[in-house]
Every structure is written in structure tokens, then in C-alpha cells.
C-alpha atoms as a PDB file:
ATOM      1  CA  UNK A   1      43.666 -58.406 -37.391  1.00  0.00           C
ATOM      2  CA  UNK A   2      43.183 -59.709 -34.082  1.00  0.00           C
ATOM      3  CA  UNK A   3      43.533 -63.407 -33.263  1.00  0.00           C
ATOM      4  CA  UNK A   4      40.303 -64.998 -32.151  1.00  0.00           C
ATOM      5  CA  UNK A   5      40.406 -66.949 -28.752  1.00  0.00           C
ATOM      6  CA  UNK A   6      38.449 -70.736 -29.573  1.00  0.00           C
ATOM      7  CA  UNK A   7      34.958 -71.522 -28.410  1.00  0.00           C
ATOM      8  CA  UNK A   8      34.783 -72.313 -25.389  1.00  0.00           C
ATOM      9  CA  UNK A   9      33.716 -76.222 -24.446  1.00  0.00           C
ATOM     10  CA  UNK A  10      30.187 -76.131 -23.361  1.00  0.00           C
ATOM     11  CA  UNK A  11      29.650 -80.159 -24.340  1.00  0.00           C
ATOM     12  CA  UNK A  12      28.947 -82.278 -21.352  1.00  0.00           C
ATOM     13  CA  UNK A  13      30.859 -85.391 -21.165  1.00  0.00           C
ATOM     14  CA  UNK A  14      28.719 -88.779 -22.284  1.00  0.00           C
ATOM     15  CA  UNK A  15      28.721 -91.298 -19.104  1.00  0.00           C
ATOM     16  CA  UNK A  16      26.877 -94.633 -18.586  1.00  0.00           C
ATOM     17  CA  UNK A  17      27.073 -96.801 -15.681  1.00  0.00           C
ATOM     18  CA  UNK A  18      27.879-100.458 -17.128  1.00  0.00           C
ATOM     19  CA  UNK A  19      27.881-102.390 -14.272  1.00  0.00           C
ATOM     20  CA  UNK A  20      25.881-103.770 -11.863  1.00  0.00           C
ATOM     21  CA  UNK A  21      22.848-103.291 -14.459  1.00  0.00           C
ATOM     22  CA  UNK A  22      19.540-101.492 -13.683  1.00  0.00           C
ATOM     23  CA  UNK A  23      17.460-103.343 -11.367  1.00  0.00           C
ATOM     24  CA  UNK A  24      20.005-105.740 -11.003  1.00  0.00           C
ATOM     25  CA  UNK A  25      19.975-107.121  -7.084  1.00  0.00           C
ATOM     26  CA  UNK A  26      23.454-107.601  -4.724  1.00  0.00           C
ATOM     27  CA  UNK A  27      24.424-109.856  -2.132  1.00  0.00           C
ATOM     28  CA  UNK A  28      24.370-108.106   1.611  1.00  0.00           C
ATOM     29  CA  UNK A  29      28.464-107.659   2.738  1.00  0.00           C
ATOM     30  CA  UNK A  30      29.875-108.278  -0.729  1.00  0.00           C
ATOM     31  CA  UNK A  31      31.796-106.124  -2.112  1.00  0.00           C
ATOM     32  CA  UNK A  32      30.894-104.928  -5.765  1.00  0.00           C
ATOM     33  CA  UNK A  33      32.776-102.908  -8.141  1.00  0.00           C
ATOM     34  CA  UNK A  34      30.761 -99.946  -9.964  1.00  0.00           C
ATOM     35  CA  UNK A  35      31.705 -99.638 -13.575  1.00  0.00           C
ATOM     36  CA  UNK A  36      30.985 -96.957 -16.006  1.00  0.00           C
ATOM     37  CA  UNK A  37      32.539 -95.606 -19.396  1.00  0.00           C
ATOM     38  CA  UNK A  38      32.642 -92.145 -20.204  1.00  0.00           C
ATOM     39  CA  UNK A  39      33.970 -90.176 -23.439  1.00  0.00           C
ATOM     40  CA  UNK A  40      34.308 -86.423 -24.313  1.00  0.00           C
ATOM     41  CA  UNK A  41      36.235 -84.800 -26.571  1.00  0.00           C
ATOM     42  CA  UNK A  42      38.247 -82.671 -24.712  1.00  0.00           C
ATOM     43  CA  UNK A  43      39.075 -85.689 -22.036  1.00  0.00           C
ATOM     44  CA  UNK A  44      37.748 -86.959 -19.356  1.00  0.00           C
ATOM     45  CA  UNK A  45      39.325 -85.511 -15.976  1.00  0.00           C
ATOM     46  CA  UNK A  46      37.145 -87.504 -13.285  1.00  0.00           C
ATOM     47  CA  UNK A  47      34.388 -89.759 -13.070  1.00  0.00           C
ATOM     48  CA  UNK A  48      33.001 -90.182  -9.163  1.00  0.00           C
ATOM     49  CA  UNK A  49      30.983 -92.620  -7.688  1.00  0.00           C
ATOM     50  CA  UNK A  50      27.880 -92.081  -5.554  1.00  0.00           C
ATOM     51  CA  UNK A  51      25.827 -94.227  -3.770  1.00  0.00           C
ATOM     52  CA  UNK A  52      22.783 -93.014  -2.471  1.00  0.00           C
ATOM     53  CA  UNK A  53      24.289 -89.618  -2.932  1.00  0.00           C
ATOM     54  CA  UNK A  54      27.278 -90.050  -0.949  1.00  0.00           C
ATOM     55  CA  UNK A  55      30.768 -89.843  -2.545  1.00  0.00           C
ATOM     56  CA  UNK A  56      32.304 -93.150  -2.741  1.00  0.00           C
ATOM     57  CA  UNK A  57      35.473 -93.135  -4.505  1.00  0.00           C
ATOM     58  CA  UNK A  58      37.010 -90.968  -7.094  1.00  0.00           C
ATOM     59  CA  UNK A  59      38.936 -92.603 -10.776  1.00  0.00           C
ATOM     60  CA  UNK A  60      40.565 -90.411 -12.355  1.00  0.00           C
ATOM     61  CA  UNK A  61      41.504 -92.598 -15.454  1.00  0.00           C
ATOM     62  CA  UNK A  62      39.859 -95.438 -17.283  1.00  0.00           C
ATOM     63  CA  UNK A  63      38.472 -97.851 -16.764  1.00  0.00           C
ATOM     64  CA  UNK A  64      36.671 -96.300 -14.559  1.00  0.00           C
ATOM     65  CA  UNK A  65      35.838 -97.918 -11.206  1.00  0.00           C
ATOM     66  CA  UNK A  66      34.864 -98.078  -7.869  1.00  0.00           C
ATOM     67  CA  UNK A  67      34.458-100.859  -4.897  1.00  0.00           C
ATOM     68  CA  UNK A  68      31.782-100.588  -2.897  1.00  0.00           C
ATOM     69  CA  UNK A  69      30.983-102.639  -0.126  1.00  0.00           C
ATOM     70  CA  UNK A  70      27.234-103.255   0.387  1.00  0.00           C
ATOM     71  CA  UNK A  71      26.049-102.610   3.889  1.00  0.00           C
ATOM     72  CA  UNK A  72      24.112-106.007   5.803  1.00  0.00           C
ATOM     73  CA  UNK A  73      20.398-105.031   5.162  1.00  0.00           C
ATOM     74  CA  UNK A  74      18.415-107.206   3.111  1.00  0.00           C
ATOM     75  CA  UNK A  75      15.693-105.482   1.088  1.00  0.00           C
ATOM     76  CA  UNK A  76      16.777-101.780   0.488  1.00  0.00           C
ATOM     77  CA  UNK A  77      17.252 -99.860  -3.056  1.00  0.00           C
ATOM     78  CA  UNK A  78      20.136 -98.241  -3.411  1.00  0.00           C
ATOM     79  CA  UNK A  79      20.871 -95.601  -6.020  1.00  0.00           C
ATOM     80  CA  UNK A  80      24.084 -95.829  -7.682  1.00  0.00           C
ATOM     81  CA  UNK A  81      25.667 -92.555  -9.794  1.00  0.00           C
ATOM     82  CA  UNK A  82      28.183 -91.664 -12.258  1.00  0.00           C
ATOM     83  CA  UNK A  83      29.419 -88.595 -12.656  1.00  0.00           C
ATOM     84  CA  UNK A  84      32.207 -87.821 -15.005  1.00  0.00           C
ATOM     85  CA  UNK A  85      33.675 -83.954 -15.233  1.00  0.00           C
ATOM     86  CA  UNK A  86      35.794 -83.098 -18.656  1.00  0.00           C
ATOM     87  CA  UNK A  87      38.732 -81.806 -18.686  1.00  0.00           C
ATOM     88  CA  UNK A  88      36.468 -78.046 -19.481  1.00  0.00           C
ATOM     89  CA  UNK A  89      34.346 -78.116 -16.257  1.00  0.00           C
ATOM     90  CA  UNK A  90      31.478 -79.795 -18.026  1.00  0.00           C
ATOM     91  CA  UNK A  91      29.161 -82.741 -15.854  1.00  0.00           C
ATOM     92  CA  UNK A  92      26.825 -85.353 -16.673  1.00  0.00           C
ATOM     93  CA  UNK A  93      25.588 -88.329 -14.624  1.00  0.00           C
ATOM     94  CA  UNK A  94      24.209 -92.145 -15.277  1.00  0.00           C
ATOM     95  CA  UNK A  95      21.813 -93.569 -12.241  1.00  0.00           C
ATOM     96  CA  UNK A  96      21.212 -96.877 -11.782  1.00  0.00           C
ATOM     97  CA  UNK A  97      19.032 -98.514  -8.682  1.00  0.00           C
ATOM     98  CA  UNK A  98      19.833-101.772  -7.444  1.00  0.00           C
ATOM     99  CA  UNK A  99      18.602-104.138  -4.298  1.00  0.00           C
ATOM    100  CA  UNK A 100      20.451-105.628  -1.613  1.00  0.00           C
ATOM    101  CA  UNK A 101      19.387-109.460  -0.499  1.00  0.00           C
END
């Protein structure tokens, strides 16, 4: 008999953005941290940080967290994304939008 090798991890890692919330609006030149959680079972190697799909900043443990400095327009929607990797490859993302005043 042979040994077998384990299935491989095809799960994608569960990731939410937590903070600032959906919808939620930011002041012009603050600086606001991103927050998001994000579990697998295998471990989490990575969770990024986009904004307006641009890399921002990269944590590679939790929490998981990222300062972003919001530019000095008033009234624009900015798309903010989470994307954790697991420690087998394996991506999923949270979106939120939120409005600069």
C-alpha cells in the first residue's frame, strides 16, 4: 500500500472589511485606518489593502490593518478592498465604498 498525499486546500479564506463601514463618509486629509478580520483554516498568510484598486499596504498578521490617508477632494467615492491569501494560495475579497467630505 501506497501512502495517499492529503487533499489539497481549495477553501478560500473568509474576509470582511470591519472598518470604516459601508457608506460610511471620511474627513478630506485625515488619515483612517482600514480594518478587516479574516479566518481560514489553514492560516491566513496576507491580507492587502486596496483603495480604488491600488495597493495600499500589506499586514501580514492580525489584526489586520492599514492607514490610509485620504486625498483633499470633497465629494468622491472611494472603493476600499480586502483581500486576504491563505497560507494554500487561496483569495477572497470584502469591498466597501465610502465618501470623502
Amino acid at each position: 500500500s501506497f501512502p495517499t498525499q492529503p487533499a489539497a486546500d481549495t477553501t478560500r479564506p473568509t474576509v470582511t472589511l470591519t472598518q470604516p463601514a459601508q457608506g460610511a463618509t471620511v474627513l478630506r486629509r485625515s488619515t483612517v485606518t482600514i480594518k478587516a478580520t479574516a479566518s481560514d483554516a489553514s492560516g491566513i498568510a496576507k491580507v492587502a489593502f486596496f483603495v480604488n484598486g491600488t495597493l495600499r499596504c500589506v499586514s501580514p498578521f492580525a489584526p489586520y490593518s492599514c492607514a490610509w490617508t485620504v486625498p483633499n477632494t470633497s465629494r468622491v467615492t472611494y472603493t476600499l478592498r480586502a483581500e486576504a491569501t491563505d497560507a494554500a494560495g487561496n483569495v477572497s475579497s470584502s469591498t466597501v465604498t465610502v465618501t470623502s467630505r
